[in-house]
C-alpha atoms as a PDB file:
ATOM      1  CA  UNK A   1       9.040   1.776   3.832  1.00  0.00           C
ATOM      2  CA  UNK A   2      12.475   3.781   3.117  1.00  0.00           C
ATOM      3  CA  UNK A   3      14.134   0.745   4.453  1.00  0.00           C
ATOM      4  CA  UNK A   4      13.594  -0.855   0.707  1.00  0.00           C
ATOM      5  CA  UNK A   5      15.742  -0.176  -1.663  1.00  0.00           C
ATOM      6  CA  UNK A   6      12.783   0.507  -4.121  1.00  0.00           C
ATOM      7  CA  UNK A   7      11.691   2.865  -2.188  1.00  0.00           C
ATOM      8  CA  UNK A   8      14.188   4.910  -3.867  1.00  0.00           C
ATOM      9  CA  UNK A   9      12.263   4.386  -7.069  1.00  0.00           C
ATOM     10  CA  UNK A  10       9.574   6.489  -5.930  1.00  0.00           C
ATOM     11  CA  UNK A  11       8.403   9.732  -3.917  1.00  0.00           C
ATOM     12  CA  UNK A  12       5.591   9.422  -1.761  1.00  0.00           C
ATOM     13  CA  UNK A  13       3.117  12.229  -2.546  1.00  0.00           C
ATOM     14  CA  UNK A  14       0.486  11.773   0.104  1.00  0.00           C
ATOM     15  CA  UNK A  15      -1.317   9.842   2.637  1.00  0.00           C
ATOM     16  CA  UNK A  16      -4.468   9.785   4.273  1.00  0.00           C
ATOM     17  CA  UNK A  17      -7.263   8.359   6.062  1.00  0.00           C
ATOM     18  CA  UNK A  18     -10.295   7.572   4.657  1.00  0.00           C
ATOM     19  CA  UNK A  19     -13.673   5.584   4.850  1.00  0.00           C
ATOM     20  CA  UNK A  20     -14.083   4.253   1.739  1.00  0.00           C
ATOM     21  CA  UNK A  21     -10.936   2.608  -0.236  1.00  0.00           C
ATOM     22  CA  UNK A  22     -11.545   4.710  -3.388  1.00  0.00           C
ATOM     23  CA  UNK A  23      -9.679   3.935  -6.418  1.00  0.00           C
ATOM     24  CA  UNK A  24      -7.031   1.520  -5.078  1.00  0.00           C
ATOM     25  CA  UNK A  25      -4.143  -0.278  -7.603  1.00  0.00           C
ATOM     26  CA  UNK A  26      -2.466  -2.123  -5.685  1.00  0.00           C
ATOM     27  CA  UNK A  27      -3.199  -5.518  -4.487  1.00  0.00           C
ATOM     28  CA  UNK A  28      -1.603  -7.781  -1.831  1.00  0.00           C
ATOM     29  CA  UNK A  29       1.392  -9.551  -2.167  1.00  0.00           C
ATOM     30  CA  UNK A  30       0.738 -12.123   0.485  1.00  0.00           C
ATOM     31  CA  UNK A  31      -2.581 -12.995  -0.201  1.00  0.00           C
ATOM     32  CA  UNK A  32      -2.272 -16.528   0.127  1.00  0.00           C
ATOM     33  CA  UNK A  33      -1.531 -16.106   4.117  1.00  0.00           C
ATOM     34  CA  UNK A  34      -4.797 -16.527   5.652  1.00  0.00           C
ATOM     35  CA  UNK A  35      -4.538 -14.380   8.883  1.00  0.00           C
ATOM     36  CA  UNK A  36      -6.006 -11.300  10.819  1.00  0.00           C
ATOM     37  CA  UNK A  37      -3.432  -9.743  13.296  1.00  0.00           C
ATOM     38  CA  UNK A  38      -6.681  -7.840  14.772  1.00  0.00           C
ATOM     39  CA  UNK A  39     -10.175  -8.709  15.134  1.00  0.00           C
ATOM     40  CA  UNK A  40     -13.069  -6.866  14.045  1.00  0.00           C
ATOM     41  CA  UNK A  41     -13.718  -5.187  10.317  1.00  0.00           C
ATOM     42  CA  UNK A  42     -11.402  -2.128   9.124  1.00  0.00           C
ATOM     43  CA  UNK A  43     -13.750   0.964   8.644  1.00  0.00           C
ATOM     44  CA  UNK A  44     -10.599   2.887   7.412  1.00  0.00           C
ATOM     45  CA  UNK A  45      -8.573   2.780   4.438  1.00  0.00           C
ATOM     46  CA  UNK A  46      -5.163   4.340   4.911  1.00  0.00           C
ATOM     47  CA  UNK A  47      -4.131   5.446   1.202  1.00  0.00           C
ATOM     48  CA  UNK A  48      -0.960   6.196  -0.109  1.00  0.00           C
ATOM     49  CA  UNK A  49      -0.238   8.157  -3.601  1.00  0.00           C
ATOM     50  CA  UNK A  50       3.119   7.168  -5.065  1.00  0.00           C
ATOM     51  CA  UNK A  51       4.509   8.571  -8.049  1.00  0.00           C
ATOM     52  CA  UNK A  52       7.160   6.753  -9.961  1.00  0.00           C
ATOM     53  CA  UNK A  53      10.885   8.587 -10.676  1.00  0.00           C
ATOM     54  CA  UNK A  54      10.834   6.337 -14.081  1.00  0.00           C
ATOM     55  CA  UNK A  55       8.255   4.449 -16.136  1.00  0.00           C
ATOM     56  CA  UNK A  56       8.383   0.553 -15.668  1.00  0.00           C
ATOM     57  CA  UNK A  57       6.167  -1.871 -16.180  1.00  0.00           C
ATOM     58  CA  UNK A  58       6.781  -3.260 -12.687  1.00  0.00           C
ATOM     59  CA  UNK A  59       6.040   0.011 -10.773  1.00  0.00           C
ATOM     60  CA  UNK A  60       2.886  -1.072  -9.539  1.00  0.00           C
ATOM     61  CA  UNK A  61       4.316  -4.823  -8.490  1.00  0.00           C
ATOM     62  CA  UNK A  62       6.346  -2.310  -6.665  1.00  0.00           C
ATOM     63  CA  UNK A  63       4.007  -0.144  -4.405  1.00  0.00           C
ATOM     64  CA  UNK A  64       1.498  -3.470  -4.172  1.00  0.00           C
ATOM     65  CA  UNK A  65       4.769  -4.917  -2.403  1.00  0.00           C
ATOM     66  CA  UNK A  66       5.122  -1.735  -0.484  1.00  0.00           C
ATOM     67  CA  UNK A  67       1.537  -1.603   0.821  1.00  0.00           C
ATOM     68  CA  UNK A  68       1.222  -4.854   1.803  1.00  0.00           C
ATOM     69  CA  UNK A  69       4.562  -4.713   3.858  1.00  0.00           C
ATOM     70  CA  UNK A  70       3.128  -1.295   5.500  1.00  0.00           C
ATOM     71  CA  UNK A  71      -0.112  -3.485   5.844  1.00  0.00           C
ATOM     72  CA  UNK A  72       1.822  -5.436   8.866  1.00  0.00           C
ATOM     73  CA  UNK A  73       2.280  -2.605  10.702  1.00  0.00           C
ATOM     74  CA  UNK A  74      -1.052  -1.082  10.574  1.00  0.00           C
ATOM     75  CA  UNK A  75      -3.566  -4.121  10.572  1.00  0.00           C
ATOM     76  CA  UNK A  76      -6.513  -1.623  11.897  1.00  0.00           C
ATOM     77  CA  UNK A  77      -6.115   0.032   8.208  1.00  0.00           C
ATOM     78  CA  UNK A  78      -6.947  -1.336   5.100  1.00  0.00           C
ATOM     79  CA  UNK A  79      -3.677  -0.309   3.325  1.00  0.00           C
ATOM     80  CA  UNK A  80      -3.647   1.156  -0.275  1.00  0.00           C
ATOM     81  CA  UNK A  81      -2.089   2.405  -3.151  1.00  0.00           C
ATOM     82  CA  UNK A  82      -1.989   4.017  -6.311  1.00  0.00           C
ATOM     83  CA  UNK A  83       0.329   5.748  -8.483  1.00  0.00           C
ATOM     84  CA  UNK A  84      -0.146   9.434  -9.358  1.00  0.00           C
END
């Protein structure tokens, strides 16, 4: 995720595993590609707390873009987000 330059916009607080997806903001970006890369349901939600350097109305446009580029590389996970 560093490799975006928005990335810079924000410091990653904390991630972890979990079974239930909890309070997620985010939602995908690429929703309208109809795809699984794996098989099979996720039974884990990898979460990720952001928290933005500067208020903008387009922070969580943002980390929904982030997540759903992390989503890619970690199709076993449902990926996550929120801003803290």
């Amino acid at each position: 995720m560093r490799s975006f330059r928005c990335m810079g916009d924000f410091t990653l607080q904390d991630i972890h595993l979990r079974k239930n997806t909890g309070q997620a903001e985010t939602y995908s970006t690429d929703a309208f590609i109809d795809y699984e890369f794996r098989t099979g349901s996720r039974e884990y939600t990898l979460a990720l707390d952001f928290q933005a350097k500067q208020e903008d109305y387009r922070n969580l446009d943002v980390i929904s873009f982030l997540v759903t580029n992390l989503q890619h590389y970690f199709p076993e996970y449902e990926c996550a987000g929120r801003l803290v």
